[in-house]
N, C-alpha and C. Protein backbone atom coordinates (compact mmCIF):
# COMPACT_ATOMS: atom_id res chain seq x y z
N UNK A 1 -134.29 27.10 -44.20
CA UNK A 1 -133.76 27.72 -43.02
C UNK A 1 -132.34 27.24 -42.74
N UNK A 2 -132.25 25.70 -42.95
CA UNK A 2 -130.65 25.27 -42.61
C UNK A 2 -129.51 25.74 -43.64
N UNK A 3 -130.34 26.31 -44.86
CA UNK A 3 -128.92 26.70 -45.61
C UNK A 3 -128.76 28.21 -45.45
N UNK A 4 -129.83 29.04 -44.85
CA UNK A 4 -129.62 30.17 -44.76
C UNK A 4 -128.66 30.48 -43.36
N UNK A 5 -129.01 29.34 -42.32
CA UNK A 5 -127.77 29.30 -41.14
C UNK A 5 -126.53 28.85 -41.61
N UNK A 6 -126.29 27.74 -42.46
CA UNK A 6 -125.03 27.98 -43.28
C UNK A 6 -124.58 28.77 -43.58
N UNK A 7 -125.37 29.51 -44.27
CA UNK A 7 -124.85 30.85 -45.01
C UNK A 7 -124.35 31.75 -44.53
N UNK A 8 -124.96 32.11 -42.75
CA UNK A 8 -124.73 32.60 -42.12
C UNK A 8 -123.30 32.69 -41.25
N UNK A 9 -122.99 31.20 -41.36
CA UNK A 9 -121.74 30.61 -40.26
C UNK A 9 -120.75 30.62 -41.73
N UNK A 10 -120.85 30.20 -42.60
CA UNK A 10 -119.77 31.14 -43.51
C UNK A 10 -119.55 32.13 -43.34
N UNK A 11 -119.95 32.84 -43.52
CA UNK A 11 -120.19 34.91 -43.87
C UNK A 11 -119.38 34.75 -42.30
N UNK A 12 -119.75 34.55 -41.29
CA UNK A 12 -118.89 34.41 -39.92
C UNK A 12 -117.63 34.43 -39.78
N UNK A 13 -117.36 32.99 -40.27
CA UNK A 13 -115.97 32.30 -40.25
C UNK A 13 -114.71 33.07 -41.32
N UNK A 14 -115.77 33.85 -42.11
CA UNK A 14 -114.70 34.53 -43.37
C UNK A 14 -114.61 35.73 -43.19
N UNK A 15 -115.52 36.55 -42.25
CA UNK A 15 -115.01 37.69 -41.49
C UNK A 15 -113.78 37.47 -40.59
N UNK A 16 -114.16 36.09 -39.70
CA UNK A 16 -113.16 36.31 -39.16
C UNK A 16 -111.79 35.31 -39.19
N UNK A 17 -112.15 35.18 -40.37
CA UNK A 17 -110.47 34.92 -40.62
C UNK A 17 -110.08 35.78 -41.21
N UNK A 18 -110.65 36.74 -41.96
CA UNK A 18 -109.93 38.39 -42.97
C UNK A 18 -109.24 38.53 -41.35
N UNK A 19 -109.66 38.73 -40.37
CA UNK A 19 -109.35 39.25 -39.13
C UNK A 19 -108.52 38.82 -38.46
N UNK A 20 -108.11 37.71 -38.40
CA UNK A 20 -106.89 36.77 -37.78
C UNK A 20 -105.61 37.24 -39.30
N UNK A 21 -106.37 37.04 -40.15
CA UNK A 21 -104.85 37.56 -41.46
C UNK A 21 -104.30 38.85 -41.26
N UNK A 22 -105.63 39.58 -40.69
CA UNK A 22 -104.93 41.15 -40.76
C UNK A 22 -104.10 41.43 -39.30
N UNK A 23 -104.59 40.92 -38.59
CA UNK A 23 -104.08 40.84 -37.14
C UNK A 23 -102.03 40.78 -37.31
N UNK A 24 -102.54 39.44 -37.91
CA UNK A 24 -101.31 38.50 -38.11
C UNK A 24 -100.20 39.17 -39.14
N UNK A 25 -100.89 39.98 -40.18
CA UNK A 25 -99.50 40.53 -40.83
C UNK A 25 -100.23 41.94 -40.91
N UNK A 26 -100.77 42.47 -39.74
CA UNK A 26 -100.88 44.35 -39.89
C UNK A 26 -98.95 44.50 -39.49
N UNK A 27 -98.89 45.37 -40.30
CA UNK A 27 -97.07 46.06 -39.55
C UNK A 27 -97.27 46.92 -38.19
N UNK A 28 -98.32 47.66 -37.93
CA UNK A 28 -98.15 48.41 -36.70
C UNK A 28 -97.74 47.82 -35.56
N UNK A 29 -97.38 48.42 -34.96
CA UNK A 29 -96.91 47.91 -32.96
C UNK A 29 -95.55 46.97 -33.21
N UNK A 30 -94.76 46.64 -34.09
CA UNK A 30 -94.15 45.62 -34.78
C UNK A 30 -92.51 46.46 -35.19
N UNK A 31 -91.76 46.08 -34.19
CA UNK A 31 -90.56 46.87 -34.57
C UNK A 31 -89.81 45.87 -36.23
N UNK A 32 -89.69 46.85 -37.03
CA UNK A 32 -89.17 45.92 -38.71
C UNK A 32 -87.93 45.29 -38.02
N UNK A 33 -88.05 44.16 -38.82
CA UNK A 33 -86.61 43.47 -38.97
C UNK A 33 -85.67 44.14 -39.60
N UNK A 34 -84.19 44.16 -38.93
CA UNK A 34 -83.60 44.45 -39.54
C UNK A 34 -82.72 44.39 -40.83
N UNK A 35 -82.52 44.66 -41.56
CA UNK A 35 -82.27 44.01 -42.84
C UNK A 35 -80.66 43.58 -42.86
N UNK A 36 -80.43 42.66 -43.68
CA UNK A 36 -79.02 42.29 -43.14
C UNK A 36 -77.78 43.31 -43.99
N UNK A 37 -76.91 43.23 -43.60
CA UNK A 37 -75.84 44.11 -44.58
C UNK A 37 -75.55 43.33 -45.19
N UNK A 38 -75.33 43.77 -46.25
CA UNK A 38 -74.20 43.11 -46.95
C UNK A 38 -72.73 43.07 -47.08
N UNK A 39 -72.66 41.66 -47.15
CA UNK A 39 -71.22 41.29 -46.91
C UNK A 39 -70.33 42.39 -47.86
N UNK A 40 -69.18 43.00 -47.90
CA UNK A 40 -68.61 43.53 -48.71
C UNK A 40 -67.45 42.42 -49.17
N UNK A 41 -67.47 42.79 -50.81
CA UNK A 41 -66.62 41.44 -51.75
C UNK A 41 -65.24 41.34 -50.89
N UNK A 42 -64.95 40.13 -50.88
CA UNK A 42 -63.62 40.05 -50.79
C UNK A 42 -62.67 40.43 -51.36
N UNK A 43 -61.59 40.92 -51.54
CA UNK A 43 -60.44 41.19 -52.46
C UNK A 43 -59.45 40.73 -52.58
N UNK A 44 -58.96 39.38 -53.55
CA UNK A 44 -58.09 38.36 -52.95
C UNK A 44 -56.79 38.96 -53.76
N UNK A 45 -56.74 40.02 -53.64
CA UNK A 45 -55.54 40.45 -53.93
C UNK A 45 -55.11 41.40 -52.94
N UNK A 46 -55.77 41.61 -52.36
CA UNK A 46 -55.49 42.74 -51.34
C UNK A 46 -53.89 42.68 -50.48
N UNK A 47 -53.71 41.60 -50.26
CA UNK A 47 -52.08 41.48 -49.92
C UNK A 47 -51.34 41.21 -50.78
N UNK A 48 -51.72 41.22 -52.19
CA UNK A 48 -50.45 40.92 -53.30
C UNK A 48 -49.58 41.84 -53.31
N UNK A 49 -48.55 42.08 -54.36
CA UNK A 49 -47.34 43.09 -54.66
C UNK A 49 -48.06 43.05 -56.02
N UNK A 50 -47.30 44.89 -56.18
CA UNK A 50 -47.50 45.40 -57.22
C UNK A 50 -46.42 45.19 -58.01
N UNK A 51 -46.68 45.13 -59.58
CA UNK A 51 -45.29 45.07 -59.86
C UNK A 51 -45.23 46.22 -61.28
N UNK A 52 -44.97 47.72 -61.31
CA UNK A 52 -44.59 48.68 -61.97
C UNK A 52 -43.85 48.74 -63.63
N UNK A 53 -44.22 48.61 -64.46
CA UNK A 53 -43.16 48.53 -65.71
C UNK A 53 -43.45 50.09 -66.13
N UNK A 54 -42.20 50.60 -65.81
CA UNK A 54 -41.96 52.43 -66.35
C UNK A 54 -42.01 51.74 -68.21
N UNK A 55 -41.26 51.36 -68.44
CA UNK A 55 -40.94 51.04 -70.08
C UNK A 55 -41.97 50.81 -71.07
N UNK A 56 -43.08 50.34 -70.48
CA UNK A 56 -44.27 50.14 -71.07
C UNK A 56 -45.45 50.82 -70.65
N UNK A 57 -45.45 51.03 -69.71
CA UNK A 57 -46.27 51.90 -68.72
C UNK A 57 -47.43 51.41 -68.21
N UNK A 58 -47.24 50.28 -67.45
CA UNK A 58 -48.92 49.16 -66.76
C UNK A 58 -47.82 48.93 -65.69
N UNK A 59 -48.87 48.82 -64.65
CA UNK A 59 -48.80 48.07 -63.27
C UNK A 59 -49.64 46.47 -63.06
N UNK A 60 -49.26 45.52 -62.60
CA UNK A 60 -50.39 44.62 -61.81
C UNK A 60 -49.72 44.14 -60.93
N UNK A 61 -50.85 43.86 -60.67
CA UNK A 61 -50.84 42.92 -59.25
C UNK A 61 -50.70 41.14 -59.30
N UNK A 62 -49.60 40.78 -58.32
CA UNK A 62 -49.13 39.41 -58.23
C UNK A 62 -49.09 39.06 -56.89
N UNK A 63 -49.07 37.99 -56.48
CA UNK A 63 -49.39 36.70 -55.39
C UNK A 63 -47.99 37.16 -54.57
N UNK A 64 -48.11 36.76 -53.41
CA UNK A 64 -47.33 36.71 -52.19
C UNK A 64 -46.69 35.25 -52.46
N UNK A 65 -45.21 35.20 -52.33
CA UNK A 65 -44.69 33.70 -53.07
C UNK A 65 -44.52 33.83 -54.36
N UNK A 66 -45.02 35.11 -54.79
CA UNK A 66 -44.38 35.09 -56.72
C UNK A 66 -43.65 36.02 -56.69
N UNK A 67 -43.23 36.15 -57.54
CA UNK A 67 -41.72 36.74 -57.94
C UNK A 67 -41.50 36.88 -59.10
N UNK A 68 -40.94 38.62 -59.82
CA UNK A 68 -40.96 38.63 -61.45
C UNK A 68 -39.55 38.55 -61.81
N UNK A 69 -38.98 38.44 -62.80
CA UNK A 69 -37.45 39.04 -63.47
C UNK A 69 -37.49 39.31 -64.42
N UNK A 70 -36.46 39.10 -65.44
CA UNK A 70 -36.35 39.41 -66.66
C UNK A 70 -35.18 38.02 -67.61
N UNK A 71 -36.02 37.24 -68.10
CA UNK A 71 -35.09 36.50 -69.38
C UNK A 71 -35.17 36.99 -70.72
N UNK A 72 -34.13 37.92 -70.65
CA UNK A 72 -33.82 38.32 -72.12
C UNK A 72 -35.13 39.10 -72.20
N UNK A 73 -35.59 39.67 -73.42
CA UNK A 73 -37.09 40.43 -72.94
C UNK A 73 -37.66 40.38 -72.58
N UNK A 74 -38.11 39.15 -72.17
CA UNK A 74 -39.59 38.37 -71.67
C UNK A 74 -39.59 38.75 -70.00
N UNK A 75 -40.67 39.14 -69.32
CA UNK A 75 -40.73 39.55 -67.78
C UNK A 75 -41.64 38.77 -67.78
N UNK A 76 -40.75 37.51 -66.78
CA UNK A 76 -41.34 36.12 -66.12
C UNK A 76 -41.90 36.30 -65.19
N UNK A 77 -43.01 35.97 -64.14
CA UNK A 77 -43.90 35.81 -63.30
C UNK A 77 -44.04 34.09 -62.67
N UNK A 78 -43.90 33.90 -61.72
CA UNK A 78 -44.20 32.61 -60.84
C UNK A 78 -44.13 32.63 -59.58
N UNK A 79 -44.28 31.22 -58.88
CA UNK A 79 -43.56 30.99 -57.92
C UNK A 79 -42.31 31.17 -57.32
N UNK A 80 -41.82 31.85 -56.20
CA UNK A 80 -40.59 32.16 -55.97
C UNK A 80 -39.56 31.24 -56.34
N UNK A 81 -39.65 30.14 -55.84
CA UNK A 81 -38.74 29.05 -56.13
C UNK A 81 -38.02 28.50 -57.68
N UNK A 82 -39.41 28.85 -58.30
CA UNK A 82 -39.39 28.50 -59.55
C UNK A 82 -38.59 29.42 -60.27
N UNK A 83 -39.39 30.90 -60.17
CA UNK A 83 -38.32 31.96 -61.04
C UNK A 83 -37.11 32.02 -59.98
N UNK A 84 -36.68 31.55 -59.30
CA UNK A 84 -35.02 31.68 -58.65
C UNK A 84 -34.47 30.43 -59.38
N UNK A 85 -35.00 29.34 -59.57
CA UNK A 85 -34.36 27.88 -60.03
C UNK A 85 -34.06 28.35 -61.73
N UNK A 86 -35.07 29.00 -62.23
CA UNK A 86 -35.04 29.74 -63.88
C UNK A 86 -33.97 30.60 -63.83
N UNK A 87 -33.58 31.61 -63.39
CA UNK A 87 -32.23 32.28 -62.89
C UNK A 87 -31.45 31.90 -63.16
N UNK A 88 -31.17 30.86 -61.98
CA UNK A 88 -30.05 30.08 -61.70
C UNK A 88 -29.90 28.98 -63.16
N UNK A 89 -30.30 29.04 -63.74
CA UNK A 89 -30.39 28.06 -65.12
C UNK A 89 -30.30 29.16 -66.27
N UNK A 90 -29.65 30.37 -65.90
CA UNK A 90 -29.60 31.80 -66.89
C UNK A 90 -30.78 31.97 -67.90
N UNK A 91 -31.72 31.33 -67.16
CA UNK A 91 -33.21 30.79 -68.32
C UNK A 91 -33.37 30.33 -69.27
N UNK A 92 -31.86 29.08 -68.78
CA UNK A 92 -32.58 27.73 -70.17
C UNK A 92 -33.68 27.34 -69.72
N UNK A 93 -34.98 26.50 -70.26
CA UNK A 93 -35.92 26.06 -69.97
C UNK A 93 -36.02 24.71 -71.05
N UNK A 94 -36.08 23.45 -70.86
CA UNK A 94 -36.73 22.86 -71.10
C UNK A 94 -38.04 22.11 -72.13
N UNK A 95 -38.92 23.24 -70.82
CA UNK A 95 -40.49 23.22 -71.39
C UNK A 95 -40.72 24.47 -71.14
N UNK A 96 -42.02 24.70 -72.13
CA UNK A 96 -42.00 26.59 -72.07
C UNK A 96 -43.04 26.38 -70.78
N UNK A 97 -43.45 25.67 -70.01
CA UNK A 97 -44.39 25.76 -69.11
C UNK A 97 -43.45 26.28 -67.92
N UNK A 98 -42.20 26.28 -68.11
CA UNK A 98 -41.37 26.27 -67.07
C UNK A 98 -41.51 27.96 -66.60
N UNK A 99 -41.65 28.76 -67.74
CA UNK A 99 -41.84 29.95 -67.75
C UNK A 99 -43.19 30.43 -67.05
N UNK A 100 -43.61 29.66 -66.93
CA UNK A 100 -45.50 30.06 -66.61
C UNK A 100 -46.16 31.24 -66.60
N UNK A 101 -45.61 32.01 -66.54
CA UNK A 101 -46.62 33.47 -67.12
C UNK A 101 -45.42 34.28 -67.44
N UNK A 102 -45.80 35.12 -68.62
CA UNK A 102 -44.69 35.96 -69.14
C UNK A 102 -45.17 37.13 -70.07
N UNK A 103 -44.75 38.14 -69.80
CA UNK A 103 -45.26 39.86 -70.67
C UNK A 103 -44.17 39.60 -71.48
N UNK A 104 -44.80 39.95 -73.15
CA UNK A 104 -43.91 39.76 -73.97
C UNK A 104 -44.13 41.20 -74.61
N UNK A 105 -43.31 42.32 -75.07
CA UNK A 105 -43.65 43.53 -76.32
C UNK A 105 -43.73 42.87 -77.35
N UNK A 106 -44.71 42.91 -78.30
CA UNK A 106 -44.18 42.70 -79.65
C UNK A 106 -44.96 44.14 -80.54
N UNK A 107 -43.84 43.91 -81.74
CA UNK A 107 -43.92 44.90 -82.44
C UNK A 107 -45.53 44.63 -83.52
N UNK A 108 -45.70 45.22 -84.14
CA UNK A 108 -46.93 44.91 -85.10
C UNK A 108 -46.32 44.19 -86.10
N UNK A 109 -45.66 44.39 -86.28
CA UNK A 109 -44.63 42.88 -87.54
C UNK A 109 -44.22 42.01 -87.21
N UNK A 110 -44.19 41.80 -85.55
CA UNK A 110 -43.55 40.32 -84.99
C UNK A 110 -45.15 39.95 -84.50
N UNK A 111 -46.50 40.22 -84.26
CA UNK A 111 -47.34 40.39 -84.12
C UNK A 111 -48.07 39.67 -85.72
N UNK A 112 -47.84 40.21 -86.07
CA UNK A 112 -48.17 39.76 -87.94
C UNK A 112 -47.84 38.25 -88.12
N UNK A 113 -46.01 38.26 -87.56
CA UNK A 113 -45.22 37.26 -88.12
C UNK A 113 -45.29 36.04 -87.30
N UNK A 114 -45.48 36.37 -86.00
CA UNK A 114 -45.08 35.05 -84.77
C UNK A 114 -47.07 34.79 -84.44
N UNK A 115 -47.42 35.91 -84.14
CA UNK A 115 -48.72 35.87 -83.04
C UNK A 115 -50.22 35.25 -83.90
N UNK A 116 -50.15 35.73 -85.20
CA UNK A 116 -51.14 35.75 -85.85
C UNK A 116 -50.90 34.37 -86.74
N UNK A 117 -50.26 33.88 -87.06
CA UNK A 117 -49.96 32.42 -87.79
C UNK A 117 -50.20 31.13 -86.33
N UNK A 118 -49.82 31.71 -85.30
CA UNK A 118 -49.84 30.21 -83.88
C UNK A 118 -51.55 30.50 -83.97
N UNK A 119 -52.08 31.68 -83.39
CA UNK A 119 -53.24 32.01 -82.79
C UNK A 119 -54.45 31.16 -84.00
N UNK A 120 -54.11 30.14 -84.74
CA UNK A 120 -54.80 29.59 -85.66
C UNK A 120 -55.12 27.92 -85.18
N UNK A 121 -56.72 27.52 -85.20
CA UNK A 121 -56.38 25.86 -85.22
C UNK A 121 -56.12 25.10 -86.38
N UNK A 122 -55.21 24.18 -85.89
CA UNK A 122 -54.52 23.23 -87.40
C UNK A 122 -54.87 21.57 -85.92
N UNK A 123 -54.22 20.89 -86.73
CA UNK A 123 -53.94 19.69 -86.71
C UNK A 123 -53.44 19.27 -85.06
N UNK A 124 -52.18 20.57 -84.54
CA UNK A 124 -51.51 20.06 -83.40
C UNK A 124 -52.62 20.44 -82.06
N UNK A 125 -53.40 21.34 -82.64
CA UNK A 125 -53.96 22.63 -81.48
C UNK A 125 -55.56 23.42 -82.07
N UNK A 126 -56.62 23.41 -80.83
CA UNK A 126 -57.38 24.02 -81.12
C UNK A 126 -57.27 25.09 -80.60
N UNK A 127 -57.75 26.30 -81.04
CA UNK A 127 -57.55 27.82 -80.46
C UNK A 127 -58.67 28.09 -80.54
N UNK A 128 -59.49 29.00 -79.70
CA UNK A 128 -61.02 29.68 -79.13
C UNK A 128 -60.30 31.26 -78.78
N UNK A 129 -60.88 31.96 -80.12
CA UNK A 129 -61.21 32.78 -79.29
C UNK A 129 -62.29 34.17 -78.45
N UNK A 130 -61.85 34.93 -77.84
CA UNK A 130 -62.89 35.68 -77.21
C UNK A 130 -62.56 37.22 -76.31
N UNK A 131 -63.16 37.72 -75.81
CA UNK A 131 -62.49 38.76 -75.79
C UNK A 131 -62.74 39.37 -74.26
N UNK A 132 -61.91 40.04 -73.57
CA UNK A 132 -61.73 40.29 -72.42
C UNK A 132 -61.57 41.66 -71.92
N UNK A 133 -61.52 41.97 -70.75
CA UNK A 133 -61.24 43.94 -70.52
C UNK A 133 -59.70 44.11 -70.02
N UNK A 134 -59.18 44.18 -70.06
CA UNK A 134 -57.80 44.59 -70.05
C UNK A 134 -57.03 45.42 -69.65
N UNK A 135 -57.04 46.07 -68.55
CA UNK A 135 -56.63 47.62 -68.74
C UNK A 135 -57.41 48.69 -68.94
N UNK A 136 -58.82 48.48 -69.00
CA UNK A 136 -59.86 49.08 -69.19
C UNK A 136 -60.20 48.70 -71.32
N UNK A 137 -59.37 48.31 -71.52
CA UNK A 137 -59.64 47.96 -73.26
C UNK A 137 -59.88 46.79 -73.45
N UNK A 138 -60.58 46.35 -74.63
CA UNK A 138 -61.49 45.34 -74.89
C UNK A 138 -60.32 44.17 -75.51
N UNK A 139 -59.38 43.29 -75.33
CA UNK A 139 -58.70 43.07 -76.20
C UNK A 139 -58.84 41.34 -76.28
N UNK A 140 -58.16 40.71 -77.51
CA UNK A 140 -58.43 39.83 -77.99
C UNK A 140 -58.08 38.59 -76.50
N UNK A 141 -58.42 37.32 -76.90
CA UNK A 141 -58.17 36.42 -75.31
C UNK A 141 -58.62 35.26 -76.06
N UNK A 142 -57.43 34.58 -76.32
CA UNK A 142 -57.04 33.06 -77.12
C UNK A 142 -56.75 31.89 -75.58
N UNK A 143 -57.47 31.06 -75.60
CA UNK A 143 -57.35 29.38 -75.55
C UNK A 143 -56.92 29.42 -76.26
N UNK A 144 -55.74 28.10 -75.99
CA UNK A 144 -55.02 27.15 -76.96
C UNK A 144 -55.26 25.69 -76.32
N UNK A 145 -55.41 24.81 -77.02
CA UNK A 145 -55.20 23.52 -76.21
C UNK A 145 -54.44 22.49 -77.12
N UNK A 146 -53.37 22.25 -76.84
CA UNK A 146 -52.73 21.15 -77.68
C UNK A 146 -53.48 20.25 -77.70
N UNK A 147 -53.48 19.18 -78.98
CA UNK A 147 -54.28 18.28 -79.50
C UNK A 147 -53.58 16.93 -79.26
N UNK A 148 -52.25 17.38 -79.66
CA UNK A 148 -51.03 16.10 -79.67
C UNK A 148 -49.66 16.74 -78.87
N UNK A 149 -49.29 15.78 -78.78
CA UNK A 149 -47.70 16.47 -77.88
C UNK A 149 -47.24 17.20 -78.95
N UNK A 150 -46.53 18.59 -78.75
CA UNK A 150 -45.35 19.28 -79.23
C UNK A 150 -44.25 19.74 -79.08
N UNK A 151 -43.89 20.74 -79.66
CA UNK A 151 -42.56 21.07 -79.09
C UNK A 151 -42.49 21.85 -77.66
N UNK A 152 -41.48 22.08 -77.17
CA UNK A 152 -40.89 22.64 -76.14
C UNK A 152 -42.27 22.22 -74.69
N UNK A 153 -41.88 20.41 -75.20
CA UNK A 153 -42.88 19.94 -73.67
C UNK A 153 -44.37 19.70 -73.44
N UNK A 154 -45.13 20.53 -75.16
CA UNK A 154 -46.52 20.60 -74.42
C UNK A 154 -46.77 19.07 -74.80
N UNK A 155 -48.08 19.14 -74.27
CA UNK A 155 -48.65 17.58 -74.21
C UNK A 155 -49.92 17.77 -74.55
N UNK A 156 -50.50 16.57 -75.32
CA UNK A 156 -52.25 16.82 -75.61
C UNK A 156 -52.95 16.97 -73.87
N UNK A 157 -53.69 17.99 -74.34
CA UNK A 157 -54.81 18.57 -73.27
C UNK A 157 -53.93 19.48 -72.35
N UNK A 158 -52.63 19.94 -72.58
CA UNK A 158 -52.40 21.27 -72.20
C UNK A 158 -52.84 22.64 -72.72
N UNK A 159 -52.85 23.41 -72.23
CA UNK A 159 -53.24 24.63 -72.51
C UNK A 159 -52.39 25.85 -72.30
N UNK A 160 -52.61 26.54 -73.11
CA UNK A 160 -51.92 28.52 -73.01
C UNK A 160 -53.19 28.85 -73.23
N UNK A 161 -53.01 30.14 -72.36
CA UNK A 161 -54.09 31.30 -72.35
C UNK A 161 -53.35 32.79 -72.98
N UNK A 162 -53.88 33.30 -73.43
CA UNK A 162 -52.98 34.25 -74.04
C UNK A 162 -54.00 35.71 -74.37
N UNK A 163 -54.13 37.20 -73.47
CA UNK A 163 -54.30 38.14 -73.86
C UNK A 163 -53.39 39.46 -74.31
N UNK A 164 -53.81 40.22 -75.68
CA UNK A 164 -52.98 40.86 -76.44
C UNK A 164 -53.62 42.12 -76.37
N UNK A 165 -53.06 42.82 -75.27
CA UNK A 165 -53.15 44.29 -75.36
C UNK A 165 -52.42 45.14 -76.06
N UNK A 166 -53.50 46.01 -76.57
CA UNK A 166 -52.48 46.87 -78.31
C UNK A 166 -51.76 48.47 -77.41
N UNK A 167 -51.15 48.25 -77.93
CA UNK A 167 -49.83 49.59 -77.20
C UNK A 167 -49.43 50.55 -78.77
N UNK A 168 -48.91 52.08 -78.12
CA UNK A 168 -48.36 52.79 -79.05
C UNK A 168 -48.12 51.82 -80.29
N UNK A 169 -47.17 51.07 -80.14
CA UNK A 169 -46.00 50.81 -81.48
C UNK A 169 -46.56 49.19 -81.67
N UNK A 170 -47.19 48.23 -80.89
CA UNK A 170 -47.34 46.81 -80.96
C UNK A 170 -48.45 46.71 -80.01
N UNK A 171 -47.86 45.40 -79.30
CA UNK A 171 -48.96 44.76 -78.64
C UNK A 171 -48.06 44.18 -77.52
N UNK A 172 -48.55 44.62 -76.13
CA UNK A 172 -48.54 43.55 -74.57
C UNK A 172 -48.74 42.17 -74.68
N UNK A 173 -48.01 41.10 -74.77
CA UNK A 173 -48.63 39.67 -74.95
C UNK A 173 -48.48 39.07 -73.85
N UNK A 174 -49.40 39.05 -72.89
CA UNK A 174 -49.73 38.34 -71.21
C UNK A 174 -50.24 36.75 -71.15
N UNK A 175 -49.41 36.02 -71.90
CA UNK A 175 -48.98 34.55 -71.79
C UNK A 175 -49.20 33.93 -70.26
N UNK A 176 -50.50 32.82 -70.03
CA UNK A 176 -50.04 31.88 -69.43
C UNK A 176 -49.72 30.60 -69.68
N UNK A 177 -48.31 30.20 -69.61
CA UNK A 177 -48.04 28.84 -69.94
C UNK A 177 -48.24 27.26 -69.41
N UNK A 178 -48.49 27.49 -67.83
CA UNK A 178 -48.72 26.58 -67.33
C UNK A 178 -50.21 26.48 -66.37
N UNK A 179 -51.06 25.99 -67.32
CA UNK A 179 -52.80 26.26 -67.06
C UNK A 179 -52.87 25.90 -65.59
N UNK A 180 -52.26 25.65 -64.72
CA UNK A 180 -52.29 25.04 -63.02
C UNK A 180 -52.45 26.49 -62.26
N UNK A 181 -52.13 27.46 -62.97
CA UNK A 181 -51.79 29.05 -62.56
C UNK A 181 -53.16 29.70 -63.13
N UNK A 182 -54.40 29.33 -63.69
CA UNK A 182 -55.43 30.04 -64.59
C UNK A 182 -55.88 30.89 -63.24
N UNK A 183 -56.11 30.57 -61.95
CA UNK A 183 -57.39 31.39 -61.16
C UNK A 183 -56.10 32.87 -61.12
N UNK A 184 -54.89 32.52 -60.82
CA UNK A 184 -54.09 33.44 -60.66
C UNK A 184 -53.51 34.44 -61.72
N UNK A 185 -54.15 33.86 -62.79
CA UNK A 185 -53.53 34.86 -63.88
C UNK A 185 -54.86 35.35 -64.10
N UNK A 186 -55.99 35.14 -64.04
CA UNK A 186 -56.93 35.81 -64.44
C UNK A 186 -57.40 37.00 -63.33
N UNK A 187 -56.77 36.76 -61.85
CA UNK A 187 -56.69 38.02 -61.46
C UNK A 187 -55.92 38.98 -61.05
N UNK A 188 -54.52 38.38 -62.37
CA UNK A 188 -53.09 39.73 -62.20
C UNK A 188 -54.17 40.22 -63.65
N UNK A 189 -54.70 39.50 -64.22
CA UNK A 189 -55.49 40.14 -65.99
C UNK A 189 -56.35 41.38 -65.31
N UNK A 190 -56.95 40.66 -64.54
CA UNK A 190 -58.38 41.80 -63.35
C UNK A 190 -57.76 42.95 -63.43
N UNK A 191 -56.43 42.97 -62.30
CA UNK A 191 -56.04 43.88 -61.65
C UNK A 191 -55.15 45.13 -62.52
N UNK A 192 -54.86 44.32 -64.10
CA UNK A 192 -53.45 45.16 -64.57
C UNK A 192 -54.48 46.06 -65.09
N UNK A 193 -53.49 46.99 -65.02
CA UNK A 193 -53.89 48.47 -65.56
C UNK A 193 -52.27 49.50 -66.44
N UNK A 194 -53.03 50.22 -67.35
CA UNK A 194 -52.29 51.05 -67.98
C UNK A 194 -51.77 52.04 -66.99
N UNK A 195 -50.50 52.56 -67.15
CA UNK A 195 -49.69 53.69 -66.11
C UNK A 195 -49.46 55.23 -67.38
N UNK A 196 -50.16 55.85 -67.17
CA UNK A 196 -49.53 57.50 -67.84
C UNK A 196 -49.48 58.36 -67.15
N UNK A 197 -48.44 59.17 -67.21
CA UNK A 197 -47.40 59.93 -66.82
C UNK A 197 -48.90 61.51 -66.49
């Protein structure tokens, strides 16, 4: 008899707790939570300047405080101060870091001759590479890291970053020289895009 009243006050207690669970999470009478929005991304370029090349035909986007020109072919990118002090020095430089980001044209034979013999690891420099979107195109994206000091300033454990977008006649070469600039060059890389007419 005492285990069949057990049995009984179980069977009880497990009705009514199904009944306190359902109580407790039925949805009716129960206005839903609202769901949260979502944040929309930031765009940390959103106040940059654009900067237009008719000659090649790409636009990107650069930092408030930077400033582009022109040394001899090369279209320099930096800090204001910096590309005005480069100027004013008719763009001797030093160290090539002085340059810190720079669009270079090269032809497919200076491409052959200059790009494809550095873009190798030897002895001074290891090179990685990998590949990136560009303009909407898939194109090559070299680390460099000096090993030992070299010429024109670098020092072991500096770095160039270097993506090579292929054009009509050559290749776009979007050089950064001074790795202190990486978050900022990787989103003028984001932002550049091809320009056709």
């Amino acid at each position: 008899m005492k285990s069949k009243n057990i049995l009984y006050l179980i069977v009880v207690l497990a009705i009514a707790a199904v009944a306190v669970l359902m109580w407790i999470l039925w949805p009716q009478g129960r206005s839903p939570s609202p769901s949260p929005n979502p944040t929309p991304p930031v765009d940390e370029t959103e106040n940059w300047q654009t900067y237009n090349n008719e000659e090649y035909g790409f636009a990107m986007k650069y930092p408030e405080g930077w400033t582009n020109d022109r040394c001899a072919k090369t279209i320099v990118f930096g800090p204001k101060e910096k590309i005005e002090a480069l100027k004013a020095n008719d763009c001797s430089i030093s160290m090539a870091k002085d340059l810190i980001l720079t669009i270079n044209f090269r032809t497919t034979q200076q491409y052959e001759e200059i790009i494809v013999p550095f873009r190798k690891t030897d002895e001074d420099k290891n090179v990685v590479l990998d590949k990136i979107m560009v303009g909407g195109l898939e194109v090559p994206y070299y680390k460099i890291e000096y090993l030992r000091d070299a010429s024109m300033g670098f020092k072991a454990g500096d770095m160039i970053t270097d993506a090579l977008a292929p054009m009509k006649d050559g290749y776009l070469e979007i050089t950064l020289l001074d790795n202190q600039y990486i978050d900022i060059y990787n989103l003028m890389i984001d932002n550049f895009q091809f320009v056709t007419d």
